[in-house]
PDB file of N, CA and C in Angstrom:
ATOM      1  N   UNK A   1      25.036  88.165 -34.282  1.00  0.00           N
ATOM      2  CA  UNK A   1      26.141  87.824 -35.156  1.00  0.00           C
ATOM      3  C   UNK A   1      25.727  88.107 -36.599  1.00  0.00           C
ATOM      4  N   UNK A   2      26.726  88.683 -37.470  1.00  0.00           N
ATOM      5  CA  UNK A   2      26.587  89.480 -38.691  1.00  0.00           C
ATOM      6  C   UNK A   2      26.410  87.803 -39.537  1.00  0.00           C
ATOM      7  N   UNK A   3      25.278  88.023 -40.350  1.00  0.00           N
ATOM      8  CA  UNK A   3      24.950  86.678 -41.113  1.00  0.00           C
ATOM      9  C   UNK A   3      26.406  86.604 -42.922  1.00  0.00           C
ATOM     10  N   UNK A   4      26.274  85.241 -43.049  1.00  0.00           N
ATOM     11  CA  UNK A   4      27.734  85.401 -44.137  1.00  0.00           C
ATOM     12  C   UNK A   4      26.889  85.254 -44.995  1.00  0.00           C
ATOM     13  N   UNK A   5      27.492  85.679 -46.731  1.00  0.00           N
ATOM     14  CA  UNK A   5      27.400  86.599 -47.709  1.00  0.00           C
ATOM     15  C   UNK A   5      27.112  84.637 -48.252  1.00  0.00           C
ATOM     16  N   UNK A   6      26.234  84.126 -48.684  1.00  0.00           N
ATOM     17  CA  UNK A   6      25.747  82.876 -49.454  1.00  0.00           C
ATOM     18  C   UNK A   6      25.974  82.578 -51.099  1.00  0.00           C
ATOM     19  N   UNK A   7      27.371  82.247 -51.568  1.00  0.00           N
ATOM     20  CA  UNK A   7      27.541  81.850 -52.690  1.00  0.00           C
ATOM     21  C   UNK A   7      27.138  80.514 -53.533  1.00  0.00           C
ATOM     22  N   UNK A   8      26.467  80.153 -54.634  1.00  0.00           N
ATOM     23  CA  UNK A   8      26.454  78.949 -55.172  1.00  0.00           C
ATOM     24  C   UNK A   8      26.716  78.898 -56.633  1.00  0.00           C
ATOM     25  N   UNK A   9      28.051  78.190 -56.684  1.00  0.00           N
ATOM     26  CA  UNK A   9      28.766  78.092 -57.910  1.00  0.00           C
ATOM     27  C   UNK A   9      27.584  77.022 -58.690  1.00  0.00           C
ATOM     28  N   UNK A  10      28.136  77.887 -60.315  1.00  0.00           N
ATOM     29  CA  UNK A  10      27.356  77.803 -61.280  1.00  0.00           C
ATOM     30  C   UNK A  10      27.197  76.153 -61.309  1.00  0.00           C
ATOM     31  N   UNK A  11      27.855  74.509 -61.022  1.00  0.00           N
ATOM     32  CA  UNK A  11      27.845  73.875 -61.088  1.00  0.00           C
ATOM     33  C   UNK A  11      27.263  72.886 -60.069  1.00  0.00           C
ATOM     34  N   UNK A  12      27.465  73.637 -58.865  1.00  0.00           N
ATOM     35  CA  UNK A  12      26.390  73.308 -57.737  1.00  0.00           C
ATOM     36  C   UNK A  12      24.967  72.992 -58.280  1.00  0.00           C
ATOM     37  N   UNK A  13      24.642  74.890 -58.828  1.00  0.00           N
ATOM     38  CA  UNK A  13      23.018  74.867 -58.921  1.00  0.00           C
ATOM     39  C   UNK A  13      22.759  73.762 -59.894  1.00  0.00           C
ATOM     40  N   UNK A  14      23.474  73.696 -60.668  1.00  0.00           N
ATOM     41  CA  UNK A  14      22.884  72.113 -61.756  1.00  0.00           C
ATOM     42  C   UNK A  14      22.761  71.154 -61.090  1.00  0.00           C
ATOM     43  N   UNK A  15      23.549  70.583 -60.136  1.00  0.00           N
ATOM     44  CA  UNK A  15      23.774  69.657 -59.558  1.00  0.00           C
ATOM     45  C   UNK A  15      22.440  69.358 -58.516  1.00  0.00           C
ATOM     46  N   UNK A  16      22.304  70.412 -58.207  1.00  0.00           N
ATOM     47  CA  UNK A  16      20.410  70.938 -57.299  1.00  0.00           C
ATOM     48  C   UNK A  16      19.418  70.700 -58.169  1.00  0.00           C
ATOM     49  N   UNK A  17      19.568  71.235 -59.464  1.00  0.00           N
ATOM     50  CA  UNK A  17      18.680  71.316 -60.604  1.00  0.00           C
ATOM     51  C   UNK A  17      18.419  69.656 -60.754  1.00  0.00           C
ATOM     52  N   UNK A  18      19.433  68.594 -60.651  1.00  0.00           N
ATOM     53  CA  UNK A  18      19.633  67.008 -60.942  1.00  0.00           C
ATOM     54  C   UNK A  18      18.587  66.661 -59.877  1.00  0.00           C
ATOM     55  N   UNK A  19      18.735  67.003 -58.155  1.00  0.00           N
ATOM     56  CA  UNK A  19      17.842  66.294 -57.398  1.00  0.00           C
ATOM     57  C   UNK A  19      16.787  65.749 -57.302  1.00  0.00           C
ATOM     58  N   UNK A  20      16.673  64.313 -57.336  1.00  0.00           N
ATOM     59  CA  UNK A  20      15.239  63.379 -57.341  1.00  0.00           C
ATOM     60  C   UNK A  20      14.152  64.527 -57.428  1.00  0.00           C
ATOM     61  N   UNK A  21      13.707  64.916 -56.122  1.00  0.00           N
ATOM     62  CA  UNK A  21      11.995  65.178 -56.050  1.00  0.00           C
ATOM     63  C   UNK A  21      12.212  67.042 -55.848  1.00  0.00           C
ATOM     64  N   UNK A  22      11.284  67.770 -55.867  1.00  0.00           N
ATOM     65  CA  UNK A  22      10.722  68.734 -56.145  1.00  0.00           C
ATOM     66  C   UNK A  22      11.016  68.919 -53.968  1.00  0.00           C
ATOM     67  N   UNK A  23      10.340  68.269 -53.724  1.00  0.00           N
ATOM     68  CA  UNK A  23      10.895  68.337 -51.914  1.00  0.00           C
ATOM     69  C   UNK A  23      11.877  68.289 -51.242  1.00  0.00           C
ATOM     70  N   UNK A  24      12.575  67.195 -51.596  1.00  0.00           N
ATOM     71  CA  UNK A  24      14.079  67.306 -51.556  1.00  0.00           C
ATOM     72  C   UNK A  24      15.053  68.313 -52.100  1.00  0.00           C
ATOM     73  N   UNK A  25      14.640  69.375 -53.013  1.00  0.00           N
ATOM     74  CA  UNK A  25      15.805  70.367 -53.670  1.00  0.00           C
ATOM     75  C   UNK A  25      14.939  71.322 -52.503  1.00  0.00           C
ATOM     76  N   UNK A  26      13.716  71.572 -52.178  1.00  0.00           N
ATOM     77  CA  UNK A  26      13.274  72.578 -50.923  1.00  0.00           C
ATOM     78  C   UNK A  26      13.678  72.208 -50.029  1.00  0.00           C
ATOM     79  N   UNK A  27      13.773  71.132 -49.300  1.00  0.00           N
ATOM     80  CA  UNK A  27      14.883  70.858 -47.904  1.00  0.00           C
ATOM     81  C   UNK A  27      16.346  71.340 -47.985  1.00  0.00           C
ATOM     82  N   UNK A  28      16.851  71.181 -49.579  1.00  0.00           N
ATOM     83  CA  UNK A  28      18.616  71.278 -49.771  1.00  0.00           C
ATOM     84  C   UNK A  28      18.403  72.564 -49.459  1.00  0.00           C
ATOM     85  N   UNK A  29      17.637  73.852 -50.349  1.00  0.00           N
ATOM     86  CA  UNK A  29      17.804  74.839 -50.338  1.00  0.00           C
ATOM     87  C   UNK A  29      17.847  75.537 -49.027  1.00  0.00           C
ATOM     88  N   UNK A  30      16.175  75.290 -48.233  1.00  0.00           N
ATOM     89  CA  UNK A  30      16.097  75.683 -46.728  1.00  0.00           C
ATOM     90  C   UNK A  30      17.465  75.607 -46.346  1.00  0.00           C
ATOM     91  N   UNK A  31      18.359  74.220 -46.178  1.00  0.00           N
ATOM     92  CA  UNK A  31      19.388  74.170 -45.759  1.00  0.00           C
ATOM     93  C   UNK A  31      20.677  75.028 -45.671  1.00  0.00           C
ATOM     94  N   UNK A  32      20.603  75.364 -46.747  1.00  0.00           N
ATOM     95  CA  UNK A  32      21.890  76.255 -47.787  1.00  0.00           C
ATOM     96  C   UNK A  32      21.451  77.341 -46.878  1.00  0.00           C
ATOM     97  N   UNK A  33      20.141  78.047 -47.070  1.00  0.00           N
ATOM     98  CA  UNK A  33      20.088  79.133 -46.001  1.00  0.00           C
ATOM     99  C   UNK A  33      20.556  79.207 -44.770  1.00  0.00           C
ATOM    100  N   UNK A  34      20.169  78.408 -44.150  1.00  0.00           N
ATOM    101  CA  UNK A  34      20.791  78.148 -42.782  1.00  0.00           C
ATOM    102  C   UNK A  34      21.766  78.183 -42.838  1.00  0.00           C
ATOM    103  N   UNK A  35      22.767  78.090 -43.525  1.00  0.00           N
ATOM    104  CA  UNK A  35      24.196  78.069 -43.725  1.00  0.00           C
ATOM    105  C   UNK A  35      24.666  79.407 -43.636  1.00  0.00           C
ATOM    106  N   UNK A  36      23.556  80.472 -44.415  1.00  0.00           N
ATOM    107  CA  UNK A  36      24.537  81.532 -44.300  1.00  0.00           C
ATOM    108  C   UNK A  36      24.116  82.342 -42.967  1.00  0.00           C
ATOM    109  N   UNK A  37      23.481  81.718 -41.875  1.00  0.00           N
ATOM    110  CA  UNK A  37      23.562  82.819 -40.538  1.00  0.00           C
ATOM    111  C   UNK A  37      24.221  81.770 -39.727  1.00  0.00           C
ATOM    112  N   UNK A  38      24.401  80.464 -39.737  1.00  0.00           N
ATOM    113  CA  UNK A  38      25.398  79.524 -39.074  1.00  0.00           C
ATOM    114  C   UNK A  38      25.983  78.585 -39.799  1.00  0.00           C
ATOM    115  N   UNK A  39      27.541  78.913 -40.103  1.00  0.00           N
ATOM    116  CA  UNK A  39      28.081  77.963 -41.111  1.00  0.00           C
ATOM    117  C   UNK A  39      28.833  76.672 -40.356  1.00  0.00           C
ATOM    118  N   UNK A  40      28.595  76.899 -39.261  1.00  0.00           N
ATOM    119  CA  UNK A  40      29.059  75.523 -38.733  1.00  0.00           C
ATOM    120  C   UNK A  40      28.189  75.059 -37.970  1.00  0.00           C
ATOM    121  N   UNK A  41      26.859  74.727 -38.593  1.00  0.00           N
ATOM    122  CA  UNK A  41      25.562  74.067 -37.874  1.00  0.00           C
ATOM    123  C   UNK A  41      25.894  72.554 -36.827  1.00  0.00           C
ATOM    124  N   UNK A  42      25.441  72.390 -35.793  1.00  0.00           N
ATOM    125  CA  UNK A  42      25.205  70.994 -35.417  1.00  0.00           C
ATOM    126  C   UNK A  42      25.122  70.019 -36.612  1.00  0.00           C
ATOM    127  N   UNK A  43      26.234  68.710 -36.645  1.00  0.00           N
ATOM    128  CA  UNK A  43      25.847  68.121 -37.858  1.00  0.00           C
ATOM    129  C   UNK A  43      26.969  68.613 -38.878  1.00  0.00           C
ATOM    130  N   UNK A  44      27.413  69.450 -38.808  1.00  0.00           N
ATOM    131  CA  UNK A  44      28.446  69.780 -39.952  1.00  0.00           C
ATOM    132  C   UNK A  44      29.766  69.123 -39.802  1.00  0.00           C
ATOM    133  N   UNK A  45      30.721  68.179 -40.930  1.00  0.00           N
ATOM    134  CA  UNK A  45      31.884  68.048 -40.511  1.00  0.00           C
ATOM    135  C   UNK A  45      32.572  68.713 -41.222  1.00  0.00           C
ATOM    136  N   UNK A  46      34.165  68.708 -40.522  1.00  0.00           N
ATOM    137  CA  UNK A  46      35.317  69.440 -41.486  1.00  0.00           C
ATOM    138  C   UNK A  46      35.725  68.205 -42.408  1.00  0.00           C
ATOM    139  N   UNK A  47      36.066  68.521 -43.545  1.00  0.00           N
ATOM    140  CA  UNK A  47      35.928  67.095 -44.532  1.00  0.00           C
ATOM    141  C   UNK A  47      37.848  67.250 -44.281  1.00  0.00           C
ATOM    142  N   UNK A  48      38.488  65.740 -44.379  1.00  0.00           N
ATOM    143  CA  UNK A  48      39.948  65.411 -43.879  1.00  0.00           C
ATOM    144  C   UNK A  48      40.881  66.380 -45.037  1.00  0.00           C
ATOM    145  N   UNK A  49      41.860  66.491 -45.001  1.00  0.00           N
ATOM    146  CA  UNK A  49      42.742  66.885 -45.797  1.00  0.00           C
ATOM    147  C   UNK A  49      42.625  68.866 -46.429  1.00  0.00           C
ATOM    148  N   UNK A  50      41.468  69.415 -45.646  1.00  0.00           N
ATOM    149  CA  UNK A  50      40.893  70.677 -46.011  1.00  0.00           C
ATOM    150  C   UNK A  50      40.697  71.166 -44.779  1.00  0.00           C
ATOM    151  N   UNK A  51      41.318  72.333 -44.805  1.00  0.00           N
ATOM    152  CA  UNK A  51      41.285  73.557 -43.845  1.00  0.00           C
ATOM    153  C   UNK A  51      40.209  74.481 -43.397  1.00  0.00           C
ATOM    154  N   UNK A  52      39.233  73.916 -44.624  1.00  0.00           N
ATOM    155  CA  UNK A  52      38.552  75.615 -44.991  1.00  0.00           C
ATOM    156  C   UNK A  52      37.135  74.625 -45.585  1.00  0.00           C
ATOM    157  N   UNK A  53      37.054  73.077 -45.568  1.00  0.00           N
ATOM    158  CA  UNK A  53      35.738  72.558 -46.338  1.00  0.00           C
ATOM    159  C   UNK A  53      35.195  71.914 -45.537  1.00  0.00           C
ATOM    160  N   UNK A  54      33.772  71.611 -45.333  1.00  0.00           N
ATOM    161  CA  UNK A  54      33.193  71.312 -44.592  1.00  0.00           C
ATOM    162  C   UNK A  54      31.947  70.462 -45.193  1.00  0.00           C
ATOM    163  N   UNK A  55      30.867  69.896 -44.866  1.00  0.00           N
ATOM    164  CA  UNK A  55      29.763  68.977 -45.501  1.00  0.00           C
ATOM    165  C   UNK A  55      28.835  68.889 -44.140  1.00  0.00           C
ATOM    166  N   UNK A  56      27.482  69.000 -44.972  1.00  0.00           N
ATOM    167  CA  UNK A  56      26.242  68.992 -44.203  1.00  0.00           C
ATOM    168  C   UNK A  56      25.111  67.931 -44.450  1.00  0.00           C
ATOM    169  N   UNK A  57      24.789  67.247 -43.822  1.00  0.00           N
ATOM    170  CA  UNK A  57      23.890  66.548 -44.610  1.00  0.00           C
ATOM    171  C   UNK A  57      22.121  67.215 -44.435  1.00  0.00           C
ATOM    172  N   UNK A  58      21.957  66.431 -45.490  1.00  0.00           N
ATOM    173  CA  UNK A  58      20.341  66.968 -45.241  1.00  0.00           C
ATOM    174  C   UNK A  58      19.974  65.728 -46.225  1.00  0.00           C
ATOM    175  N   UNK A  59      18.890  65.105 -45.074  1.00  0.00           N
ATOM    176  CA  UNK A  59      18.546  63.275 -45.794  1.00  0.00           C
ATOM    177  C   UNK A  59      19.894  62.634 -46.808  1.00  0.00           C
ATOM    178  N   UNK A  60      19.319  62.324 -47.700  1.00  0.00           N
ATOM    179  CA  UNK A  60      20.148  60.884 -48.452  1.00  0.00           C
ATOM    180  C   UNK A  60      21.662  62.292 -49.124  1.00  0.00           C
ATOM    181  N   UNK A  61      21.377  63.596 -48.796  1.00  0.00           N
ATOM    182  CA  UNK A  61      21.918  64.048 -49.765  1.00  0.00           C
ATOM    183  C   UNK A  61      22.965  65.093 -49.320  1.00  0.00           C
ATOM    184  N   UNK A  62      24.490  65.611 -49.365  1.00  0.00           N
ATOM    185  CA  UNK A  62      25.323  66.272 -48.921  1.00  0.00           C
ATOM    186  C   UNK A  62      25.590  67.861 -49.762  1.00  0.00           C
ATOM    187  N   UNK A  63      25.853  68.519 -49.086  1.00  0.00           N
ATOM    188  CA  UNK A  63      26.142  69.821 -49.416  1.00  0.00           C
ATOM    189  C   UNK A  63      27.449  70.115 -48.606  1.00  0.00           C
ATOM    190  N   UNK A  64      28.555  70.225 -50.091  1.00  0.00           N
ATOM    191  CA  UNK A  64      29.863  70.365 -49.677  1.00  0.00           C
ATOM    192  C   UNK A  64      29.699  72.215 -49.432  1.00  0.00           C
ATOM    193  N   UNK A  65      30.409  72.492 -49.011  1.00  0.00           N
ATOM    194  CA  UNK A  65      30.828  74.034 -48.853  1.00  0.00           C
ATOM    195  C   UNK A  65      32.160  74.678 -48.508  1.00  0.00           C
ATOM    196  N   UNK A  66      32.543  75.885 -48.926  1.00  0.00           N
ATOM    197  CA  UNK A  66      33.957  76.302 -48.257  1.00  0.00           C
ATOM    198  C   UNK A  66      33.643  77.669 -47.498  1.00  0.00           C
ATOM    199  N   UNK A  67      33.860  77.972 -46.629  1.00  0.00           N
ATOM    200  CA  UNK A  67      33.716  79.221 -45.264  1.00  0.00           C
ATOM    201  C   UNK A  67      34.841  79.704 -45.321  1.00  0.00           C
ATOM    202  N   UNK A  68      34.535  80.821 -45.942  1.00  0.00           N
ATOM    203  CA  UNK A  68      35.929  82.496 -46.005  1.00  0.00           C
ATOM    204  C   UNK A  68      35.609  83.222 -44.778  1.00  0.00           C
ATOM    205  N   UNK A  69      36.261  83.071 -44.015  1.00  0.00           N
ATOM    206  CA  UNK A  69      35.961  83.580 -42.727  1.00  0.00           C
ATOM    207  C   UNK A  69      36.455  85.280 -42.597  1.00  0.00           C
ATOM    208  N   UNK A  70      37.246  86.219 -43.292  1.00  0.00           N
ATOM    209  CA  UNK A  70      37.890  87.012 -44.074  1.00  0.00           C
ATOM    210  C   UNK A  70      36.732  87.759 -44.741  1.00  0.00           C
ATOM    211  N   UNK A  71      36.038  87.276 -45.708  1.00  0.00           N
ATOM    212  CA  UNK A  71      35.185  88.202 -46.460  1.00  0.00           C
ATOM    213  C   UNK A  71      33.596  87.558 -46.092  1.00  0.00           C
ATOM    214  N   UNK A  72      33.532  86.489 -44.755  1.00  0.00           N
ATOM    215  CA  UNK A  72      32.363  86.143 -44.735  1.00  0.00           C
ATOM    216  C   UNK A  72      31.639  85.683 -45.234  1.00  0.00           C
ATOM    217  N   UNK A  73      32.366  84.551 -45.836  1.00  0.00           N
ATOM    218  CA  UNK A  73      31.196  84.033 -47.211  1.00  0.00           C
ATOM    219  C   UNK A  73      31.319  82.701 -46.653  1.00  0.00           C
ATOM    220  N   UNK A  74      30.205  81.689 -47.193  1.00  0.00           N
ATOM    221  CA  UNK A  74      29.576  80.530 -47.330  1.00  0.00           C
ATOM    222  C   UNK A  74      29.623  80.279 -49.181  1.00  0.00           C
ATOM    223  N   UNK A  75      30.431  79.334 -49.687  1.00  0.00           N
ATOM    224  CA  UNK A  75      30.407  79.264 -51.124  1.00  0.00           C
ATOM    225  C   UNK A  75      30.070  77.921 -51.309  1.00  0.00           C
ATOM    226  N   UNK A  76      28.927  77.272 -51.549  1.00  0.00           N
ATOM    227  CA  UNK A  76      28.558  76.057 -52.107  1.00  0.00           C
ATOM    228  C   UNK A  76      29.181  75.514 -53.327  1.00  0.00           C
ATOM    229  N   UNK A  77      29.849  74.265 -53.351  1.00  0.00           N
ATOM    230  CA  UNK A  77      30.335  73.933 -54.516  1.00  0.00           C
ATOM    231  C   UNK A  77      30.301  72.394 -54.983  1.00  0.00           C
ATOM    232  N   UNK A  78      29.117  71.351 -54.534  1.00  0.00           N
ATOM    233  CA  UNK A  78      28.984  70.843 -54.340  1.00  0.00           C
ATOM    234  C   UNK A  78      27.756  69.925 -53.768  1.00  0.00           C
ATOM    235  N   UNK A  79      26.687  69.617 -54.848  1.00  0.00           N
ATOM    236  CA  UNK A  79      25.398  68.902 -54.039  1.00  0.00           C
ATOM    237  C   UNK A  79      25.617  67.662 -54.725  1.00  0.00           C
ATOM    238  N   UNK A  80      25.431  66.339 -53.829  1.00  0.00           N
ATOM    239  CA  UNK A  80      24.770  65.489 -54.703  1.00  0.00           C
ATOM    240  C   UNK A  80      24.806  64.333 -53.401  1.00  0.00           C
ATOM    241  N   UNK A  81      23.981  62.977 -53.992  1.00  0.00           N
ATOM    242  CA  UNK A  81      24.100  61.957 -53.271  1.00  0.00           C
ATOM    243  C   UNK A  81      25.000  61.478 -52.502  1.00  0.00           C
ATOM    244  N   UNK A  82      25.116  60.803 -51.533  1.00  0.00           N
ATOM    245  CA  UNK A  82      25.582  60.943 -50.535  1.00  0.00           C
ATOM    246  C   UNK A  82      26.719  59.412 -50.757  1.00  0.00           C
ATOM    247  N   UNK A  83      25.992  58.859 -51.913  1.00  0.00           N
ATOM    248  CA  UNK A  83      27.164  57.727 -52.527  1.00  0.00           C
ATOM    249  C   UNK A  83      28.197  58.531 -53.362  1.00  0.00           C
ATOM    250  N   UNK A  84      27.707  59.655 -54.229  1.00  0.00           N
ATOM    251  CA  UNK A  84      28.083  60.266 -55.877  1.00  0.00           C
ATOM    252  C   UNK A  84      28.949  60.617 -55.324  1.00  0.00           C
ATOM    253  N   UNK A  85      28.976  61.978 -53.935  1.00  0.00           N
ATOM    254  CA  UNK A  85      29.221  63.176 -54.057  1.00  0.00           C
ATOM    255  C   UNK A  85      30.701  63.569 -53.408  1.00  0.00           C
ATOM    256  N   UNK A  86      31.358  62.564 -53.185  1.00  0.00           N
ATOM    257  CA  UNK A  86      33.225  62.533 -52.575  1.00  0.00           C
ATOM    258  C   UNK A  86      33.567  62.130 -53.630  1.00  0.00           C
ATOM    259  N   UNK A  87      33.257  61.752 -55.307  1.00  0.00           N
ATOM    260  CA  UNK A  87      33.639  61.222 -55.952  1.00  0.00           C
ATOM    261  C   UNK A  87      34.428  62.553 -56.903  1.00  0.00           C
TER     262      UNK A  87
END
């Protein structure tokens, strides 16, 4: 299966850049990868009211995303704590 095209909006990466520890932004990231050869990993939900958005966790911390199934993309738009980050 053809792997999807991995976007992360300019406000995401700050939001990565914010994460507690130096280990935890290497778990988010590993993660994000994985995303772009399976965007609907074990563990992923479709978030309510969205067609097209979905959320992953990885420890205390969520990675929202939207899947263009059309041009194959994975577009991150969205990291943060898992209290912060529906806010």
């Amino acid at each position: 299966m053809a792997e999807y095209r991995l976007l992360i909006k300019a406000s995401a990466a700050k939001e990565l850049d914010a994460v507690g520890t130096k280990a935890d932004r290497q778990r988010i990231v590993q993660r994000m990868r994985t995303l772009a050869a399976a965007p609907r990993p074990q563990g992923s939900e479709k978030l309510a009211g969205y067609t097209d958005r979905y959320r992953v966790r990885q420890g205390n911390y969520r990675i929202i995303y939207l899947i263009d199934e059309g041009r194959r993309e994975v577009t991150i738009f969205k990291i943060g704590h898992r209290k912060d980050v529906y806010r």
